[in-house]
PDB file of N, CA and C in Angstrom:
ATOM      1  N   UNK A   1     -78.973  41.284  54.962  1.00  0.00           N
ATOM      2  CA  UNK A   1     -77.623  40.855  55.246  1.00  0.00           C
ATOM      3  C   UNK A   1     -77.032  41.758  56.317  1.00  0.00           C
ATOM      4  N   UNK A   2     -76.301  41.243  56.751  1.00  0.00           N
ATOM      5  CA  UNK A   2     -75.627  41.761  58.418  1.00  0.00           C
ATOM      6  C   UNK A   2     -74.704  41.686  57.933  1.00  0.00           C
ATOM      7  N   UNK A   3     -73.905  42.567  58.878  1.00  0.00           N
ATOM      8  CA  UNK A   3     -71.900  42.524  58.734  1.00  0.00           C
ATOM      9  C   UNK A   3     -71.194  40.502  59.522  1.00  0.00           C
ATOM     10  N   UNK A   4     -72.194  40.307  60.458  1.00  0.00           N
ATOM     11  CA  UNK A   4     -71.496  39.221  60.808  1.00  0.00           C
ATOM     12  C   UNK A   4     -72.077  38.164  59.991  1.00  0.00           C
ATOM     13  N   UNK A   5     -72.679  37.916  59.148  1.00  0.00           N
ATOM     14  CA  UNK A   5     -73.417  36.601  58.727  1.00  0.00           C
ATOM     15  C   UNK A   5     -72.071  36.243  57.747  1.00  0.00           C
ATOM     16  N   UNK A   6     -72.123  34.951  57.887  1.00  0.00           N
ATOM     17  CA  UNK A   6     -71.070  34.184  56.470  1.00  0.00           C
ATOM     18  C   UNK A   6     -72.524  33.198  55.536  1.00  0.00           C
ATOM     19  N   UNK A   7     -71.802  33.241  54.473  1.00  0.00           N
ATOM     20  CA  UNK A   7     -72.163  32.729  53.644  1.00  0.00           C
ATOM     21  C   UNK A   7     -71.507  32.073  52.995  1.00  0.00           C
ATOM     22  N   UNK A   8     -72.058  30.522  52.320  1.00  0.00           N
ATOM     23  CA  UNK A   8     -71.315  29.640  51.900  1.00  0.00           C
ATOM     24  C   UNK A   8     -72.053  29.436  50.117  1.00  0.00           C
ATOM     25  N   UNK A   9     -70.899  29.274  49.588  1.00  0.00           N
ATOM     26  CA  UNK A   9     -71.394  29.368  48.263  1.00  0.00           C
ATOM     27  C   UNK A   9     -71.233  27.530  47.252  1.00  0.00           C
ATOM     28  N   UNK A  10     -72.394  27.310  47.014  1.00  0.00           N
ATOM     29  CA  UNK A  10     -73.060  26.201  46.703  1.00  0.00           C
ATOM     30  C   UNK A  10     -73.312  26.036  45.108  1.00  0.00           C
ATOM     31  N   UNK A  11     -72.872  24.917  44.847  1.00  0.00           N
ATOM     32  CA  UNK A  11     -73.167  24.744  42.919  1.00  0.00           C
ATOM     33  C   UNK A  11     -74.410  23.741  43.133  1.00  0.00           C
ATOM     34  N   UNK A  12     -75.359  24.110  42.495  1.00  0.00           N
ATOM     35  CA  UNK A  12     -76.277  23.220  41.434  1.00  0.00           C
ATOM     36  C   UNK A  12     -76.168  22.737  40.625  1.00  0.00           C
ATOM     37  N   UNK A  13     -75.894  21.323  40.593  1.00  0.00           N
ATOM     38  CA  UNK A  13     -75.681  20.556  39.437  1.00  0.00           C
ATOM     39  C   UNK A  13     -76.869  20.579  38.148  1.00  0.00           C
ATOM     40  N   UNK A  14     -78.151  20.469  38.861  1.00  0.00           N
ATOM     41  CA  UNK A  14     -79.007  20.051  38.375  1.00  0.00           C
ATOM     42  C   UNK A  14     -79.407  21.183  37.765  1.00  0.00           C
ATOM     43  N   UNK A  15     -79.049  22.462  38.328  1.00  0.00           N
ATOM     44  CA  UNK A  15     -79.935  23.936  37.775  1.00  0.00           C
ATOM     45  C   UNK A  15     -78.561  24.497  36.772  1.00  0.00           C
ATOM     46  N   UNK A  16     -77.579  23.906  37.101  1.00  0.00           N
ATOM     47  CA  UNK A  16     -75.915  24.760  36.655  1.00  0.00           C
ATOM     48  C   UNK A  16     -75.988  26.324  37.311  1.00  0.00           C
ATOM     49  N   UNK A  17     -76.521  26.030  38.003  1.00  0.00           N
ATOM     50  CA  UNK A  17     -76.103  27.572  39.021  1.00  0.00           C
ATOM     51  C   UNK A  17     -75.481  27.133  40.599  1.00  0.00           C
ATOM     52  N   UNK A  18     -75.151  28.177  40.557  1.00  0.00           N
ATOM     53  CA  UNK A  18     -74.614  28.378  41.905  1.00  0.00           C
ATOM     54  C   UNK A  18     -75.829  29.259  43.103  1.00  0.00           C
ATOM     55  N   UNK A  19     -75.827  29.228  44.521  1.00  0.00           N
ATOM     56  CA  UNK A  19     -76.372  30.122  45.155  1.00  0.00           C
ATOM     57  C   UNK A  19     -75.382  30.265  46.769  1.00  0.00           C
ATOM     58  N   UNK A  20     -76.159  31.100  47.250  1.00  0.00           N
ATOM     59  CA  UNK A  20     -75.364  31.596  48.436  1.00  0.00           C
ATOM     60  C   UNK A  20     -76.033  31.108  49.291  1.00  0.00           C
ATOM     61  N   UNK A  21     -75.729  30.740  50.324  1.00  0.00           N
ATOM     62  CA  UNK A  21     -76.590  30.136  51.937  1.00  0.00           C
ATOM     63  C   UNK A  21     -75.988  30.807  52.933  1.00  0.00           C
ATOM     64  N   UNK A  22     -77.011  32.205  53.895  1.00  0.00           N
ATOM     65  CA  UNK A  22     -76.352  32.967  55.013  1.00  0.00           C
ATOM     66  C   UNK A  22     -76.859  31.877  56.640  1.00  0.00           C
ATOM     67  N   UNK A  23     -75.767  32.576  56.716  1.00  0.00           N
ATOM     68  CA  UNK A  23     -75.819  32.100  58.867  1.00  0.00           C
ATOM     69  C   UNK A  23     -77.325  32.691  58.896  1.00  0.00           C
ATOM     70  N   UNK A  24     -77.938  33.570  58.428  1.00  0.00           N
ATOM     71  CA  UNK A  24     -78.888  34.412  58.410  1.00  0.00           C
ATOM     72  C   UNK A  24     -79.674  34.420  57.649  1.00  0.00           C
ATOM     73  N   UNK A  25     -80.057  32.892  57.705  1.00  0.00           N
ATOM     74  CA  UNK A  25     -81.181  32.212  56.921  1.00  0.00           C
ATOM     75  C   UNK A  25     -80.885  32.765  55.361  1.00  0.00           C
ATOM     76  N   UNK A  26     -80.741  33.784  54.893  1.00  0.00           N
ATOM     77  CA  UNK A  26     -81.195  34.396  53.480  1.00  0.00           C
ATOM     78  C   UNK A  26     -80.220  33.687  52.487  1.00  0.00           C
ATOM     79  N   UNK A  27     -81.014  33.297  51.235  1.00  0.00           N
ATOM     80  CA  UNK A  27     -80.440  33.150  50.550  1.00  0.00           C
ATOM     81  C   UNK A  27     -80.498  33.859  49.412  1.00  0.00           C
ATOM     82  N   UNK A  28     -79.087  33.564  48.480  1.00  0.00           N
ATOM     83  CA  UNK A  28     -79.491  34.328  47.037  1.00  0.00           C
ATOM     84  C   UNK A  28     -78.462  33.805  45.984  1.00  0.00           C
ATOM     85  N   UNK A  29     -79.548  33.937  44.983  1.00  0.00           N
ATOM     86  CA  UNK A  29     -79.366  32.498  43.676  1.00  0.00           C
ATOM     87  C   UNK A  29     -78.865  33.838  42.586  1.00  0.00           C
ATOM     88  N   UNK A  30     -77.937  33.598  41.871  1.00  0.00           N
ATOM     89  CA  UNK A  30     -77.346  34.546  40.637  1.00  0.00           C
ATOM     90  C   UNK A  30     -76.600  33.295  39.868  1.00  0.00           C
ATOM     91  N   UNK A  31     -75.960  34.456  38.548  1.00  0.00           N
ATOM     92  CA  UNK A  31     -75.430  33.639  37.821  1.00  0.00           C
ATOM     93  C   UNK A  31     -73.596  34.064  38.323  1.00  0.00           C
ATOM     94  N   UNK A  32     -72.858  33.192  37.446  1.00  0.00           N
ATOM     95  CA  UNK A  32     -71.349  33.708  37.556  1.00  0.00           C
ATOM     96  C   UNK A  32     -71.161  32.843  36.031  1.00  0.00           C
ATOM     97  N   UNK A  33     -69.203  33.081  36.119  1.00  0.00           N
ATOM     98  CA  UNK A  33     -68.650  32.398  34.482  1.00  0.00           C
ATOM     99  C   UNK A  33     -69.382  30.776  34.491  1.00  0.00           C
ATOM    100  N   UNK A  34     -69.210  30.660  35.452  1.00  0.00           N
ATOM    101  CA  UNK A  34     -69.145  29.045  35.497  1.00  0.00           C
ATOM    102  C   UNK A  34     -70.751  28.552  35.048  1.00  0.00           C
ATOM    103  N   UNK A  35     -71.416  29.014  35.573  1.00  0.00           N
ATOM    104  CA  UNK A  35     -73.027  29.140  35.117  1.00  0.00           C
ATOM    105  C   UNK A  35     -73.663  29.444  33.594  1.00  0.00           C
ATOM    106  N   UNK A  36     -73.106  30.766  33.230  1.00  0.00           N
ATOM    107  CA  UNK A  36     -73.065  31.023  31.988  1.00  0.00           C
ATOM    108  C   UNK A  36     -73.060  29.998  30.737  1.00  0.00           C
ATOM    109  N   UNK A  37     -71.375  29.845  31.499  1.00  0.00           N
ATOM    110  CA  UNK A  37     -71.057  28.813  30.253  1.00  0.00           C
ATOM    111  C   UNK A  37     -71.275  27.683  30.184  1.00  0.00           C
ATOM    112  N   UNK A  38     -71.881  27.019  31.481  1.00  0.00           N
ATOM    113  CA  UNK A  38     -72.429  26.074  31.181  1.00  0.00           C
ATOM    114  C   UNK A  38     -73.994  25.912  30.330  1.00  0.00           C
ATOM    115  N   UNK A  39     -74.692  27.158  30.518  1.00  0.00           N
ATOM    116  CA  UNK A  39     -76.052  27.285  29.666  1.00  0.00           C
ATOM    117  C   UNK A  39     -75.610  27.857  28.505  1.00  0.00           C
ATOM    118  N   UNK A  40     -74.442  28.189  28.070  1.00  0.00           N
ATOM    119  CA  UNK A  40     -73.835  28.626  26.687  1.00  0.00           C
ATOM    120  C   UNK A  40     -74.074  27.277  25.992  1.00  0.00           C
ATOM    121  N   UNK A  41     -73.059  26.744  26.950  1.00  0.00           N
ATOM    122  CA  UNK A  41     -72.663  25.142  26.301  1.00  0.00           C
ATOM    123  C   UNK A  41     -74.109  24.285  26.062  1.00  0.00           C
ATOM    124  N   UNK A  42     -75.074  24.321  26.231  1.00  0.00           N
ATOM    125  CA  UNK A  42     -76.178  23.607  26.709  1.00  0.00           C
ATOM    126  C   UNK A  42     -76.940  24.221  25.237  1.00  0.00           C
ATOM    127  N   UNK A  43     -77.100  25.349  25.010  1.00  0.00           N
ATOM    128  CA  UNK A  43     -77.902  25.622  24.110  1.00  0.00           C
ATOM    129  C   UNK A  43     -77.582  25.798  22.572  1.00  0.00           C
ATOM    130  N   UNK A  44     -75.838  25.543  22.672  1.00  0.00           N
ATOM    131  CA  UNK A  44     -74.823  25.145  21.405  1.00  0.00           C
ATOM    132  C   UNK A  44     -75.614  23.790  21.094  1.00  0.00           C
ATOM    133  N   UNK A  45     -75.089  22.840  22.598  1.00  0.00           N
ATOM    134  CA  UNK A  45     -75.617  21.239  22.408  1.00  0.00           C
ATOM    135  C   UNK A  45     -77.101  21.292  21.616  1.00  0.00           C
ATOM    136  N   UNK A  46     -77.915  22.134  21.837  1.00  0.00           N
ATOM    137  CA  UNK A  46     -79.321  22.027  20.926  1.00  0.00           C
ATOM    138  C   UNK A  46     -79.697  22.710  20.385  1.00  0.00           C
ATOM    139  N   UNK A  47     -78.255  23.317  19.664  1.00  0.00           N
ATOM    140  CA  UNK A  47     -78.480  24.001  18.538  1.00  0.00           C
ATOM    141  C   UNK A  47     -79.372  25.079  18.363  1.00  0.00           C
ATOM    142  N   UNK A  48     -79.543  26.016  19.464  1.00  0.00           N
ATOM    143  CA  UNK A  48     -80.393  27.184  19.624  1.00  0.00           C
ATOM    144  C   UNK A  48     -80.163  27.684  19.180  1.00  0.00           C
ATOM    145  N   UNK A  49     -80.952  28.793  17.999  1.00  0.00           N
ATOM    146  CA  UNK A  49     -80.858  29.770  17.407  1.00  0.00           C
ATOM    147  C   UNK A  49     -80.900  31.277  18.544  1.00  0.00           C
ATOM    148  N   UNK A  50     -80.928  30.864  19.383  1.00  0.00           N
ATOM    149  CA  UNK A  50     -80.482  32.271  20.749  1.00  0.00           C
ATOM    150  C   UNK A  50     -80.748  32.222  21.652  1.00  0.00           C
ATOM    151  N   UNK A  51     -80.317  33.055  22.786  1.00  0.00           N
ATOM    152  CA  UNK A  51     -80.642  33.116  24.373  1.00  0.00           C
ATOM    153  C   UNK A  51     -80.685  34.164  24.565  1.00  0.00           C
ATOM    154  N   UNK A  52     -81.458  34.265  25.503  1.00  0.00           N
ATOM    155  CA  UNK A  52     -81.841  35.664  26.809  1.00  0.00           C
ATOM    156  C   UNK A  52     -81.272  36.072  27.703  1.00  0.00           C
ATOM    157  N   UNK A  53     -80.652  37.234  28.069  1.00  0.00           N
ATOM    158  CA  UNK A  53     -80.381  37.502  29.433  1.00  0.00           C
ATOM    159  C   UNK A  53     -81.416  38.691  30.055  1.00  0.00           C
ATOM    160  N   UNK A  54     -81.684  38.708  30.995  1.00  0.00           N
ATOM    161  CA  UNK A  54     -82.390  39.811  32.210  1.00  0.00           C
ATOM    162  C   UNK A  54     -81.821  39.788  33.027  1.00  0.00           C
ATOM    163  N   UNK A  55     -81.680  41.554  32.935  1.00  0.00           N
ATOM    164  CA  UNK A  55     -80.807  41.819  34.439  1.00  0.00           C
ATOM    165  C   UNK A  55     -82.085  42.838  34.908  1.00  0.00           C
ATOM    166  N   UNK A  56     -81.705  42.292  36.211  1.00  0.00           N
ATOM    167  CA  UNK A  56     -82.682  43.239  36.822  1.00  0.00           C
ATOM    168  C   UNK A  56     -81.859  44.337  37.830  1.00  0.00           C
ATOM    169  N   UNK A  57     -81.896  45.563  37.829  1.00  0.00           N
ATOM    170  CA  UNK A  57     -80.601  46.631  38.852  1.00  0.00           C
ATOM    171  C   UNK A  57     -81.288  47.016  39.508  1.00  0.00           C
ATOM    172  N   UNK A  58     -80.990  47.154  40.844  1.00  0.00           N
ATOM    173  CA  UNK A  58     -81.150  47.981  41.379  1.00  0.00           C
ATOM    174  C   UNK A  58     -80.085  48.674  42.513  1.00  0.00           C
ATOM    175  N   UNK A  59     -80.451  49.783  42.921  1.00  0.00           N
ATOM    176  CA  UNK A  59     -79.681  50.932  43.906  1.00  0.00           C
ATOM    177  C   UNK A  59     -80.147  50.952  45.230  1.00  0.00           C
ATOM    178  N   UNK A  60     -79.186  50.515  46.030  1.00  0.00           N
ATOM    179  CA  UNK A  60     -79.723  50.372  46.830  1.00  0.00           C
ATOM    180  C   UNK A  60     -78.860  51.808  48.040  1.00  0.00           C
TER     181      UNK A  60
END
């Protein structure tokens, strides 16, 4: 990522995520509220006995 690149931020219907699209080709896929709770809501709907999260950190 560069200081001049913009990025436009994009929902997935189909994945319930969101991702980012740079002037500078790169992209990058994360979660936010809106994402979450929609796979909250999703695994209430089928009655899951639990979910996972992984975070992966790093320092850059």
């Amino acid at each position: 990522m560069d200081d001049k690149s913009v990025y436009t931020y994009v929902w997935n219907d189909k994945a319930a995520s969101p991702y980012l699209h740079g002037t500078d080709k790169l992209w990058l896929s994360f979660e936010d509220v809106r994402s979450v709770k929609a796979k909250a809501n999703y695994a209430k709907e089928l009655n899951i006995a639990g979910v996972m999260v992984y975070h992966i950190g790093r320092n850059f």
